[in-house]
PDB file of N, CA and C in Angstrom:
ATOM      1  N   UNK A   1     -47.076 -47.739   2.667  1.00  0.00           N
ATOM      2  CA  UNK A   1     -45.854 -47.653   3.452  1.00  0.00           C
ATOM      3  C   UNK A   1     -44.921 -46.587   2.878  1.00  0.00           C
ATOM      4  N   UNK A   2     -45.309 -46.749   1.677  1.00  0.00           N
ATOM      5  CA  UNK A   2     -44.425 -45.557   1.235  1.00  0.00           C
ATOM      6  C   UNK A   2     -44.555 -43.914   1.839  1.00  0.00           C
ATOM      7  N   UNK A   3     -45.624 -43.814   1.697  1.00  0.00           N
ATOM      8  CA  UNK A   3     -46.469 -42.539   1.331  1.00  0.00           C
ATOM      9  C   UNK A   3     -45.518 -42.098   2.971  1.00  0.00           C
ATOM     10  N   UNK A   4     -45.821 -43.251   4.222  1.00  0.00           N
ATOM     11  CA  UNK A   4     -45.534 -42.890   5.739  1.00  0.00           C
ATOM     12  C   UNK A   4     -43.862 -42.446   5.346  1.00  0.00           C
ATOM     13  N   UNK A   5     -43.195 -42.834   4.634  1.00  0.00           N
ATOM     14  CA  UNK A   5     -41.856 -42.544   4.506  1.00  0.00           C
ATOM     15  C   UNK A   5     -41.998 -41.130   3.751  1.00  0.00           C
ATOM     16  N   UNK A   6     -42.374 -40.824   3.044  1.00  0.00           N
ATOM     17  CA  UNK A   6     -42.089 -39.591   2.711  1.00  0.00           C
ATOM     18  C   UNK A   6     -42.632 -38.587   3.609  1.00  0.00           C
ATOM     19  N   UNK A   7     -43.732 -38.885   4.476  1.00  0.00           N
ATOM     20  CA  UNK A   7     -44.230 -37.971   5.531  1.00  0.00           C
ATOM     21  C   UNK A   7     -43.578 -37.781   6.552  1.00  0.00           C
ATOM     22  N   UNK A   8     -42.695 -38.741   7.159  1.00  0.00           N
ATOM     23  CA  UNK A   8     -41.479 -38.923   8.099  1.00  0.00           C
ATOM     24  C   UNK A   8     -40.386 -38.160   7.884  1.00  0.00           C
ATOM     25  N   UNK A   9     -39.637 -38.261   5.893  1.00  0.00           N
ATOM     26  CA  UNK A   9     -38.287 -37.502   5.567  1.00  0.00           C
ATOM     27  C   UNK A   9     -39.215 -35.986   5.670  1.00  0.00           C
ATOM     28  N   UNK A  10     -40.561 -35.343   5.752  1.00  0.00           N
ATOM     29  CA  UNK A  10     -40.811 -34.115   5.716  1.00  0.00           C
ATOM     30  C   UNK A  10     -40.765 -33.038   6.873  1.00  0.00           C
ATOM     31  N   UNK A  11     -41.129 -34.212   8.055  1.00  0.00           N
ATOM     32  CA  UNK A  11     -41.243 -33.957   8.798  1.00  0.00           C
ATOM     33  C   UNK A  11     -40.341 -33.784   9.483  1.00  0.00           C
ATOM     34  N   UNK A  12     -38.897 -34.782   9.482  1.00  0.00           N
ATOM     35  CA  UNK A  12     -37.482 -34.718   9.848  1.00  0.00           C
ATOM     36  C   UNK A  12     -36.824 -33.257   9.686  1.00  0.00           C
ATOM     37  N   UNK A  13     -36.982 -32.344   7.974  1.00  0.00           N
ATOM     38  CA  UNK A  13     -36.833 -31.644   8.110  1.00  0.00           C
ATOM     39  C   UNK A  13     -36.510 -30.426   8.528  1.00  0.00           C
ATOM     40  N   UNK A  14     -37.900 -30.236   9.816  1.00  0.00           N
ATOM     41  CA  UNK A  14     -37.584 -29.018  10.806  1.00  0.00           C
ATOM     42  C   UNK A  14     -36.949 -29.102  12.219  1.00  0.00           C
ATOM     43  N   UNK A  15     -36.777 -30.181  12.603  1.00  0.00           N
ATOM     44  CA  UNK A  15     -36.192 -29.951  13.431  1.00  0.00           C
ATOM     45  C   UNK A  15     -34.596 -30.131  13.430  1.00  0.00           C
ATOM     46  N   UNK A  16     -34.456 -30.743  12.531  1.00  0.00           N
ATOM     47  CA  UNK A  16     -32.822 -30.934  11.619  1.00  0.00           C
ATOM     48  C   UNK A  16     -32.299 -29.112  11.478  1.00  0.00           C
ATOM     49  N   UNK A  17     -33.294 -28.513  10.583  1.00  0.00           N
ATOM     50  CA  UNK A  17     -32.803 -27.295  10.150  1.00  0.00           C
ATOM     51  C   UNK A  17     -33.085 -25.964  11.003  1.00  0.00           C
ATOM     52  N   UNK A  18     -33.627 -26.391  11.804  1.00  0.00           N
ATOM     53  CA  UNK A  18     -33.993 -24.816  12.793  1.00  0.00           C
ATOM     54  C   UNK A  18     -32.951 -24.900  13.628  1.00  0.00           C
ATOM     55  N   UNK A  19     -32.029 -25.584  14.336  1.00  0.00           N
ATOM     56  CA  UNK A  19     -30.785 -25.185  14.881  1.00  0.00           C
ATOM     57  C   UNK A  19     -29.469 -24.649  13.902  1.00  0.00           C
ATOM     58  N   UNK A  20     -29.979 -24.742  12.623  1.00  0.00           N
ATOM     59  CA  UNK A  20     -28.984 -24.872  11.313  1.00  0.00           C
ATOM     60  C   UNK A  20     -29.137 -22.954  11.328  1.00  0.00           C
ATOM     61  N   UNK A  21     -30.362 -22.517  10.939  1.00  0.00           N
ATOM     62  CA  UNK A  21     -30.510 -21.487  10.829  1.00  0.00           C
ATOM     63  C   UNK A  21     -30.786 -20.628  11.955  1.00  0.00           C
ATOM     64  N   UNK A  22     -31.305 -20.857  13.005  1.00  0.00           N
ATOM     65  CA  UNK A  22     -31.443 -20.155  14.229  1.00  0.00           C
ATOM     66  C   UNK A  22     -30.291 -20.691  15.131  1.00  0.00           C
ATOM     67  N   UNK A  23     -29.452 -20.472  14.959  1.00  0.00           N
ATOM     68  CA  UNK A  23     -28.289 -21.494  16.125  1.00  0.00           C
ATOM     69  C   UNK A  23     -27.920 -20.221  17.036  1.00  0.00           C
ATOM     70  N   UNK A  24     -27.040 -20.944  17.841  1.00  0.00           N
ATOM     71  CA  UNK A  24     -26.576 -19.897  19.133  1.00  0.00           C
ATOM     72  C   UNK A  24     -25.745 -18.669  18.644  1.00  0.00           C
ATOM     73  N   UNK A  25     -24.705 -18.912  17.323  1.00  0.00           N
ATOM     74  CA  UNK A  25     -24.414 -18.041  16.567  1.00  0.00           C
ATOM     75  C   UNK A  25     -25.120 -16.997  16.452  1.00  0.00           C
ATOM     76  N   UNK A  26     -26.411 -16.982  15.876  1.00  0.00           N
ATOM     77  CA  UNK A  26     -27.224 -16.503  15.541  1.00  0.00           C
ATOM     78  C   UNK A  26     -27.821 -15.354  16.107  1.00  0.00           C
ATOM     79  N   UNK A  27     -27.971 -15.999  17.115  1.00  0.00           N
ATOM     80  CA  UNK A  27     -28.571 -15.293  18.439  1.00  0.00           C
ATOM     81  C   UNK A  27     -27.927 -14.474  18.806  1.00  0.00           C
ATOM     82  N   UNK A  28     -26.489 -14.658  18.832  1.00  0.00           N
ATOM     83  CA  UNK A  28     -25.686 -14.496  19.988  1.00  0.00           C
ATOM     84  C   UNK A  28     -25.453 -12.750  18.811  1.00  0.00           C
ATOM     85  N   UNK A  29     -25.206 -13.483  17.623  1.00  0.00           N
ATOM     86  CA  UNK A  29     -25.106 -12.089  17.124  1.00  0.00           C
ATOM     87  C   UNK A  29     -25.660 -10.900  16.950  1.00  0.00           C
ATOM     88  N   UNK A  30     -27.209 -11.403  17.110  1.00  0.00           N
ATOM     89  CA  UNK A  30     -28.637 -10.630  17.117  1.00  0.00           C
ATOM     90  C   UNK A  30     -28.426  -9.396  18.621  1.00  0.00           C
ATOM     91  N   UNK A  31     -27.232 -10.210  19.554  1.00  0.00           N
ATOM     92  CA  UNK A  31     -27.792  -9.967  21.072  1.00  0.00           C
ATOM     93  C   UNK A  31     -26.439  -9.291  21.356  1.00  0.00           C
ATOM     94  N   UNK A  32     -25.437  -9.182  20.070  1.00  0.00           N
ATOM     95  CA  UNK A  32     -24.016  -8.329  20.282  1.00  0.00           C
ATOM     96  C   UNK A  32     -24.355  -7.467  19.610  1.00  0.00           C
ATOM     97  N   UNK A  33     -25.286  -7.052  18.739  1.00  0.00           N
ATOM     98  CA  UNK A  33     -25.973  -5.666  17.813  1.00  0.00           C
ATOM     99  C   UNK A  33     -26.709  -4.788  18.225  1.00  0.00           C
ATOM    100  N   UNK A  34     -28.005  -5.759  18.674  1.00  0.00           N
ATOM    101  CA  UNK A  34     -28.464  -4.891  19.779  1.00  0.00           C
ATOM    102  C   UNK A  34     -27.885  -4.362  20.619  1.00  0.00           C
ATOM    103  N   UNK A  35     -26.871  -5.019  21.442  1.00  0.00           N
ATOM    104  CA  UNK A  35     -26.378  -4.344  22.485  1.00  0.00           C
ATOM    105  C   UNK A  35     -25.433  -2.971  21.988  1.00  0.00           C
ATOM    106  N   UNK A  36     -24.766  -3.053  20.774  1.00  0.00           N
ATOM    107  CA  UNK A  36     -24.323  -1.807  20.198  1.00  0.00           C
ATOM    108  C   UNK A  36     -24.874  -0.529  20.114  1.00  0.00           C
ATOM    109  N   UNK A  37     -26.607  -0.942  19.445  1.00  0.00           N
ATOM    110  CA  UNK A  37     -27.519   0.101  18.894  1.00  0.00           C
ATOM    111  C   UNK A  37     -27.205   0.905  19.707  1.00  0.00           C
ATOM    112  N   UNK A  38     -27.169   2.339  19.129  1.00  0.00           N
ATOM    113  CA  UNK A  38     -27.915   3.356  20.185  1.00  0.00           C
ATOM    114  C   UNK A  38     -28.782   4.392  19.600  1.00  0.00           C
ATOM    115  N   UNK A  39     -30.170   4.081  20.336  1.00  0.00           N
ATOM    116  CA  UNK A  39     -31.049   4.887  19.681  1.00  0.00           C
ATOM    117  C   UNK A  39     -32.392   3.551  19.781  1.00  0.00           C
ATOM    118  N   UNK A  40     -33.284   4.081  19.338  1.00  0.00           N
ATOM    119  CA  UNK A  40     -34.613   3.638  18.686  1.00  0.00           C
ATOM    120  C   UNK A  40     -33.885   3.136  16.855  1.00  0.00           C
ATOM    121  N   UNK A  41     -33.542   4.256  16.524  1.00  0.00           N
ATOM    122  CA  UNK A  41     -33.558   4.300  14.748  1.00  0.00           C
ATOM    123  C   UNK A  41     -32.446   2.954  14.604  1.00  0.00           C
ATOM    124  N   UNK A  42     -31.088   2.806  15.352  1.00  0.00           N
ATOM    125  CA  UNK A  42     -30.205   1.632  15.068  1.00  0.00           C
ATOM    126  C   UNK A  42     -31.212   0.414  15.267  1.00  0.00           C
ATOM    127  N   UNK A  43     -31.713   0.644  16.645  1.00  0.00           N
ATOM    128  CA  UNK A  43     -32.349  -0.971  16.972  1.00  0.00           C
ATOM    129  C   UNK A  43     -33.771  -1.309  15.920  1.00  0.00           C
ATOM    130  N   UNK A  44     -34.116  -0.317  15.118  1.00  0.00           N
ATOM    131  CA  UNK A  44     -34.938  -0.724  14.190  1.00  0.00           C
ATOM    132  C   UNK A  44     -34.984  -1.272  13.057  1.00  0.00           C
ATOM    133  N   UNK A  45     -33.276  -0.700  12.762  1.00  0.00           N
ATOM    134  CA  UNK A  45     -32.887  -0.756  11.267  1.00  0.00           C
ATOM    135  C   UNK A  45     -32.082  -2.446  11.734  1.00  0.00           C
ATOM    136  N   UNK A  46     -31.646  -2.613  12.447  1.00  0.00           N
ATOM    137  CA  UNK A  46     -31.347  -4.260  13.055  1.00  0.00           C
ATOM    138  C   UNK A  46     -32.831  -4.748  12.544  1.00  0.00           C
ATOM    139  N   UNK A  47     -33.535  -4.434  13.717  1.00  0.00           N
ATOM    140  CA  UNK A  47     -35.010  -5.459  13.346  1.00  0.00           C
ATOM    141  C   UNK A  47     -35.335  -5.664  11.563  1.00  0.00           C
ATOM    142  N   UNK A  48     -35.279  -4.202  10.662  1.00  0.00           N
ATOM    143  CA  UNK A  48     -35.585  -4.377   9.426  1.00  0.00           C
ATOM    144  C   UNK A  48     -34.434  -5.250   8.540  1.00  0.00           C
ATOM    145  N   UNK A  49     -33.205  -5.212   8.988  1.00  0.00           N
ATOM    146  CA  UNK A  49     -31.988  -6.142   8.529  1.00  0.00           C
ATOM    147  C   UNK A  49     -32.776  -7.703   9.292  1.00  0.00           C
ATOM    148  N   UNK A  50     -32.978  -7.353  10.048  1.00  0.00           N
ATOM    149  CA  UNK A  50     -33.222  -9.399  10.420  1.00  0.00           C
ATOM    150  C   UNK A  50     -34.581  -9.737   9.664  1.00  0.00           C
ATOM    151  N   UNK A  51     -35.232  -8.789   9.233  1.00  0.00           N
ATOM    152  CA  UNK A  51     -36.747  -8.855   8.629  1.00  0.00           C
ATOM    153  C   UNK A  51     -36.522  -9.397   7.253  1.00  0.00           C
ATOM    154  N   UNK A  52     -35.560  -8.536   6.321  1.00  0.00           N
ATOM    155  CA  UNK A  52     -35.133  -8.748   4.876  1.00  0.00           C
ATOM    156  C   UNK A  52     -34.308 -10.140   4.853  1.00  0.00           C
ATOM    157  N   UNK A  53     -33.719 -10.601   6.041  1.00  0.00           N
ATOM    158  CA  UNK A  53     -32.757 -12.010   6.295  1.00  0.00           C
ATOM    159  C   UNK A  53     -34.288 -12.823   5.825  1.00  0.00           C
ATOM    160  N   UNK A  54     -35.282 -12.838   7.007  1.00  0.00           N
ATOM    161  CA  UNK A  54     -36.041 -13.796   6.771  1.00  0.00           C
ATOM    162  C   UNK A  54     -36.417 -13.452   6.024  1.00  0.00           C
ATOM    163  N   UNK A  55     -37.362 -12.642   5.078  1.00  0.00           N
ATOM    164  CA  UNK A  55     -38.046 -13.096   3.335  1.00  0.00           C
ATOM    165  C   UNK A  55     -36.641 -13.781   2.362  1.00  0.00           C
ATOM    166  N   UNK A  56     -35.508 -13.597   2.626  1.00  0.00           N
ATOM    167  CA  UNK A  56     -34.392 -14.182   2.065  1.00  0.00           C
ATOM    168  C   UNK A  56     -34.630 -15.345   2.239  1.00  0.00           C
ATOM    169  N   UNK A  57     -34.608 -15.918   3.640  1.00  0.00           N
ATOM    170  CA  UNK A  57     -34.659 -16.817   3.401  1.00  0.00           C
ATOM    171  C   UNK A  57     -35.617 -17.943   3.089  1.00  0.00           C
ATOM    172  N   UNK A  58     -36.823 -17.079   3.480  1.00  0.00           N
ATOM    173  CA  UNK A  58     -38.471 -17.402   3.022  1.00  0.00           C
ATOM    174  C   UNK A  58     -38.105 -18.193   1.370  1.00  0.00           C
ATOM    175  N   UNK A  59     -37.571 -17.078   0.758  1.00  0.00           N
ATOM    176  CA  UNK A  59     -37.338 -17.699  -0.643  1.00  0.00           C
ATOM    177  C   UNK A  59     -36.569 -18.548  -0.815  1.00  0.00           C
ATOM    178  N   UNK A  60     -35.373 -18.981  -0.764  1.00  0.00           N
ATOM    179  CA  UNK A  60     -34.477 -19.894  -0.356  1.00  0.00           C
ATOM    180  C   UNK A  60     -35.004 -21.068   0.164  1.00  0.00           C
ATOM    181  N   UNK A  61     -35.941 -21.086   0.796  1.00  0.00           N
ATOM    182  CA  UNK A  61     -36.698 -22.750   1.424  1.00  0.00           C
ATOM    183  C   UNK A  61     -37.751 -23.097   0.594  1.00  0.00           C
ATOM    184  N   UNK A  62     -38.781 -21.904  -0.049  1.00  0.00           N
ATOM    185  CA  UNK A  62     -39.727 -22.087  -0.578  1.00  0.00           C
ATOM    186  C   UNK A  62     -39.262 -22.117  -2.285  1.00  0.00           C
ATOM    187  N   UNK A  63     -38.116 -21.945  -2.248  1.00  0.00           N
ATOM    188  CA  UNK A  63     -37.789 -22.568  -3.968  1.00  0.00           C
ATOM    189  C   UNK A  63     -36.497 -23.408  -3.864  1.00  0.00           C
ATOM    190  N   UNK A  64     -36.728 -24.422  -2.627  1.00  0.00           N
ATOM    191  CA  UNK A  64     -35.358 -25.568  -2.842  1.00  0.00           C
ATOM    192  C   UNK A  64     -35.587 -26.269  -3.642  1.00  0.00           C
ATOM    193  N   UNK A  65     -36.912 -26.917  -3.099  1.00  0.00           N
ATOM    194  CA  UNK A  65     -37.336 -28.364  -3.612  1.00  0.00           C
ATOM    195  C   UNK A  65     -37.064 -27.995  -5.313  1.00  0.00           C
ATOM    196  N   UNK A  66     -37.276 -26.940  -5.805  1.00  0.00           N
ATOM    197  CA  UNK A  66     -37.536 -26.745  -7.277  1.00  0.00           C
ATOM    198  C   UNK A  66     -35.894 -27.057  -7.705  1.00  0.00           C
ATOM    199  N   UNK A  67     -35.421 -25.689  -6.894  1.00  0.00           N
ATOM    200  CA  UNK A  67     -33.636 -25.906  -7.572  1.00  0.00           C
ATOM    201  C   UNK A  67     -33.071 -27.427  -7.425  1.00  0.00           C
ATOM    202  N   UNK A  68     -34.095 -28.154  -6.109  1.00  0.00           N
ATOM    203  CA  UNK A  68     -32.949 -29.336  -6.076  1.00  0.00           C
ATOM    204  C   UNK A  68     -33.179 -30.291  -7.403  1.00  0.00           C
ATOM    205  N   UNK A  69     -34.954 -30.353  -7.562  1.00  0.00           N
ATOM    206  CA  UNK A  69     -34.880 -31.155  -8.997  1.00  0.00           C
ATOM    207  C   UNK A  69     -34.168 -30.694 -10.299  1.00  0.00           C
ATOM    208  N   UNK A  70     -33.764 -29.244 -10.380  1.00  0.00           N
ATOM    209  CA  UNK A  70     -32.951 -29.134 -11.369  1.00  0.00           C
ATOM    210  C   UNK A  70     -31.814 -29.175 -11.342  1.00  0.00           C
ATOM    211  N   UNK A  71     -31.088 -28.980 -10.451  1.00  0.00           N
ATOM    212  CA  UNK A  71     -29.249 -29.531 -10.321  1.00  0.00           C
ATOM    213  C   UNK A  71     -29.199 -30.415 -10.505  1.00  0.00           C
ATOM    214  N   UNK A  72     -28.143 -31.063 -11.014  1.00  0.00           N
ATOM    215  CA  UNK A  72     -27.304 -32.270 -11.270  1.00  0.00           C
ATOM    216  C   UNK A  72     -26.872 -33.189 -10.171  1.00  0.00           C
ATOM    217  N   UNK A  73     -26.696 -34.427  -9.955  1.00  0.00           N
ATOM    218  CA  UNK A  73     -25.878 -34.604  -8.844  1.00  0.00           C
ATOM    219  C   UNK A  73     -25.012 -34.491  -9.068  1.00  0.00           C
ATOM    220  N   UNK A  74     -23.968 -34.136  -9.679  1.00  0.00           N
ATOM    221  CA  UNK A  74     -22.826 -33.132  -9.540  1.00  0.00           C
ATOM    222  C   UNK A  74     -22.477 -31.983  -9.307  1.00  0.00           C
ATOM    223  N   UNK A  75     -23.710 -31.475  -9.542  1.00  0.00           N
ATOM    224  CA  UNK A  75     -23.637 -29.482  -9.228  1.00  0.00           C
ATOM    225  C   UNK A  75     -23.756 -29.686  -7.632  1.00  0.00           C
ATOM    226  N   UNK A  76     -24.513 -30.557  -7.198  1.00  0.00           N
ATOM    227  CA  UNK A  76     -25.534 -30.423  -5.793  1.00  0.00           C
ATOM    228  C   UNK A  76     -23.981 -30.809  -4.861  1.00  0.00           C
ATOM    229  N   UNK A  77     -22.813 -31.914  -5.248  1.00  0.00           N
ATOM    230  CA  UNK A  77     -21.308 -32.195  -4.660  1.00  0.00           C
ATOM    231  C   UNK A  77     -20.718 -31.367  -4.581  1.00  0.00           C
ATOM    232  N   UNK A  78     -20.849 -30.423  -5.619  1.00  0.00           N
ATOM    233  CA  UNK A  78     -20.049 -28.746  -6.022  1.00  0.00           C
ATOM    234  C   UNK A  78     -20.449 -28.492  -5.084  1.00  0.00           C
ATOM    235  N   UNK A  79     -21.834 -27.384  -4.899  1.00  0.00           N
ATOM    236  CA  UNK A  79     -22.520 -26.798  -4.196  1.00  0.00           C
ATOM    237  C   UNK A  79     -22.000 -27.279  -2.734  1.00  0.00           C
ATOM    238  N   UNK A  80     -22.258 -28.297  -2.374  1.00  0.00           N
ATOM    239  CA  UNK A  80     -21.827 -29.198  -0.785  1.00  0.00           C
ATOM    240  C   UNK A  80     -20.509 -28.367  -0.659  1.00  0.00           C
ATOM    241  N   UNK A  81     -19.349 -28.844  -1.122  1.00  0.00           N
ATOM    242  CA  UNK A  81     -18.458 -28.585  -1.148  1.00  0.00           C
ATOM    243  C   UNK A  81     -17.966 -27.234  -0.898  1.00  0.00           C
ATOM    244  N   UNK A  82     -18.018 -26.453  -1.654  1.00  0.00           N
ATOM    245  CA  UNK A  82     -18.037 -25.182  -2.031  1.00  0.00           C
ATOM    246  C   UNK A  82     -18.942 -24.736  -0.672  1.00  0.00           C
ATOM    247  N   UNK A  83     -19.948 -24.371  -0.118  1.00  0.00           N
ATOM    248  CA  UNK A  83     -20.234 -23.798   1.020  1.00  0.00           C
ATOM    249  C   UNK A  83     -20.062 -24.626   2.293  1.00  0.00           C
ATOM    250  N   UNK A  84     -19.297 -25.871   1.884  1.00  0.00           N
ATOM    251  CA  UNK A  84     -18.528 -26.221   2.915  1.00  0.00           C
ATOM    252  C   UNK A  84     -17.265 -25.439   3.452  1.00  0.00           C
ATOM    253  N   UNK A  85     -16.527 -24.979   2.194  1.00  0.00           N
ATOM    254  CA  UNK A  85     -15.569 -24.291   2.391  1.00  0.00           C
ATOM    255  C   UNK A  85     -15.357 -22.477   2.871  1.00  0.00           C
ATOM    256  N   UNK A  86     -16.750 -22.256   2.393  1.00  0.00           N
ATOM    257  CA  UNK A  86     -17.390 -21.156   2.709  1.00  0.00           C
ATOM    258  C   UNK A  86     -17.606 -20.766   4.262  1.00  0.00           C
ATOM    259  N   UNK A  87     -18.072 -21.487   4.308  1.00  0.00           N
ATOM    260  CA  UNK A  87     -18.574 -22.255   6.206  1.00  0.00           C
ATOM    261  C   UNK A  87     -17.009 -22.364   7.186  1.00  0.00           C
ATOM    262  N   UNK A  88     -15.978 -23.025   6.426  1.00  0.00           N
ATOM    263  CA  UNK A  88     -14.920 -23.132   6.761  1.00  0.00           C
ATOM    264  C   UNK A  88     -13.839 -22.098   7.352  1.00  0.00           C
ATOM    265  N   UNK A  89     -13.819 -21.044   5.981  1.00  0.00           N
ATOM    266  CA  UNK A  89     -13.270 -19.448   6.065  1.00  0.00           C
ATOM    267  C   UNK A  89     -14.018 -19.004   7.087  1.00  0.00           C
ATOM    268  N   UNK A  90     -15.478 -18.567   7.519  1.00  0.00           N
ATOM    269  CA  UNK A  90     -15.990 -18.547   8.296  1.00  0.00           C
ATOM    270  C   UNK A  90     -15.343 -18.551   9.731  1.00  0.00           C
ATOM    271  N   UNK A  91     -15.380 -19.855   9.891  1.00  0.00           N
ATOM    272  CA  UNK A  91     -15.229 -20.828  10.908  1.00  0.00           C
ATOM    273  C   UNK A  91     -14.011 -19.705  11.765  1.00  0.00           C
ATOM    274  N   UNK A  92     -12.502 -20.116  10.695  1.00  0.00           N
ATOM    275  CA  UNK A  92     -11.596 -19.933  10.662  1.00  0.00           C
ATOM    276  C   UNK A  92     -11.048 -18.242  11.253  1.00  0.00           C
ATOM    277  N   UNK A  93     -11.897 -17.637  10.137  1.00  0.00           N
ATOM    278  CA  UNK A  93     -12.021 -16.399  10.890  1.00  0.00           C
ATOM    279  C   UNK A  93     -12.471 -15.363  11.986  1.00  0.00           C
ATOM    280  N   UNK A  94     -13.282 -16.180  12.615  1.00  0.00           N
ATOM    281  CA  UNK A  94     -14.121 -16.405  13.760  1.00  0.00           C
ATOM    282  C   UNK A  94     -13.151 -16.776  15.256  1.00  0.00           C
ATOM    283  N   UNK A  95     -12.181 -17.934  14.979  1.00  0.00           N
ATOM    284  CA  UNK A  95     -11.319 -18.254  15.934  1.00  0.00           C
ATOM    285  C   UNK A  95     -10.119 -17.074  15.937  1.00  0.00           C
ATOM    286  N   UNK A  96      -9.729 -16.932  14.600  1.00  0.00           N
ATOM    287  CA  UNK A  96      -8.540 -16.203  14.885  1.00  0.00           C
ATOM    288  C   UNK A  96      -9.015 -14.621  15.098  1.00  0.00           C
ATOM    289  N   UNK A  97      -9.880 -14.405  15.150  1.00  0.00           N
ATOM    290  CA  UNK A  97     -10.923 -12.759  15.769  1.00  0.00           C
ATOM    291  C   UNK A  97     -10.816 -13.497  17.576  1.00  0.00           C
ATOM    292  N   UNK A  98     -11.243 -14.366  17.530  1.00  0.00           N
ATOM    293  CA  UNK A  98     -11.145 -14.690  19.398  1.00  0.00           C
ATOM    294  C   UNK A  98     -10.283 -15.113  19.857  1.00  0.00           C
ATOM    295  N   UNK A  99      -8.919 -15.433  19.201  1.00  0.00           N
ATOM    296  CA  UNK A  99      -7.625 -15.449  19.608  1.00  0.00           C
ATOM    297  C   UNK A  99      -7.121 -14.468  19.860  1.00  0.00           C
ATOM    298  N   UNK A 100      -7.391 -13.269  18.861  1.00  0.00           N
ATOM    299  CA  UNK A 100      -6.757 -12.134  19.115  1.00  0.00           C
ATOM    300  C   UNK A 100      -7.371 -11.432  20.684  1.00  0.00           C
ATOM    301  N   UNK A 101      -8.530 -11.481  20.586  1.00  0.00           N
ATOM    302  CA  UNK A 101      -8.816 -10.935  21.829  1.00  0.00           C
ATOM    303  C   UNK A 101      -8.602 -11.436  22.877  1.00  0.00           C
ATOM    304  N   UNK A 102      -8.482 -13.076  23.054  1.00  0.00           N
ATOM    305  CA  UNK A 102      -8.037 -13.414  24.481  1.00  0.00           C
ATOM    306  C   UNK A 102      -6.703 -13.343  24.326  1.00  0.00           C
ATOM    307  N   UNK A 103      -5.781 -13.426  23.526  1.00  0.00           N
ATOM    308  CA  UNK A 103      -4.337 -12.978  23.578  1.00  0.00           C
ATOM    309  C   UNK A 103      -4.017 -12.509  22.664  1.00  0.00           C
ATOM    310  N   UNK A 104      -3.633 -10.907  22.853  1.00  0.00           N
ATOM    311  CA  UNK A 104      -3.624  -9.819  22.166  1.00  0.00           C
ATOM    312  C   UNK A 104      -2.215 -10.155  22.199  1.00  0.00           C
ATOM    313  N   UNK A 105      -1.048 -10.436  22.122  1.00  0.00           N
ATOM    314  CA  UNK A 105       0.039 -10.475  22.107  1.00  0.00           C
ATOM    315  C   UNK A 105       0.621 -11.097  20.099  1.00  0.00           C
ATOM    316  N   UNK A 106      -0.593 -11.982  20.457  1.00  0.00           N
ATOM    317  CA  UNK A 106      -0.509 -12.280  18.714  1.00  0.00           C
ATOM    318  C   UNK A 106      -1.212 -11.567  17.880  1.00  0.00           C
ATOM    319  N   UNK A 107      -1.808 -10.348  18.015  1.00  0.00           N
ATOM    320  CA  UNK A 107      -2.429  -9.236  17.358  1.00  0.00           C
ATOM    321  C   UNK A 107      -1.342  -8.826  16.331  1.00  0.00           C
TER     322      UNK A 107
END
């Protein structure tokens, strides 16, 4: 019974995290760059920027499990935290970029 539980939390995994990393964000930004490019050479050097994203993050998934057994559960609350807030600024700066443009008056 066990063994089915750990095959279940593995499996939970991907579909949890592929809207995490591929989200509409994502896309949407892939599809406001492209639309910038001009040329062959811009829209390639996009494709080779989204190419170097994924081996980034290739590594990043394929050496969690390792970093997670070595953090602390206190580093791992830090960590939470901390690119919570990261995520946050983000967030933050994101609205007030689309405030300005639907009302340029507060520019």
């Amino acid at each position: 019974e066990q063994g089915e539980i750990q095959n279940l939390s593995g499996l939970a995994f991907y579909p949890i995290t592929f809207p995490m990393i591929v989200g509409p964000g994502t896309i949407a930004t892939l599809i406001i760059y492209a639309g910038h490019a001009k040329g062959i050479e811009q829209t390639l050097e996009i494709g080779g920027i989204v190419g170097v994203i994924l081996l980034l993050l290739f590594a990043v998934l394929f050496f969690a499990s390792f970093f997670g057994k070595v953090l602390s559960d206190t580093m791992r609350v830090i960590m939470t935290r901390l690119m919570g807030m990261i995520l946050l600024a983000i967030a933050v700066e994101m609205m007030v970029a689309g405030c300005k443009v639907v009302l340029p008056g507060l520019a």
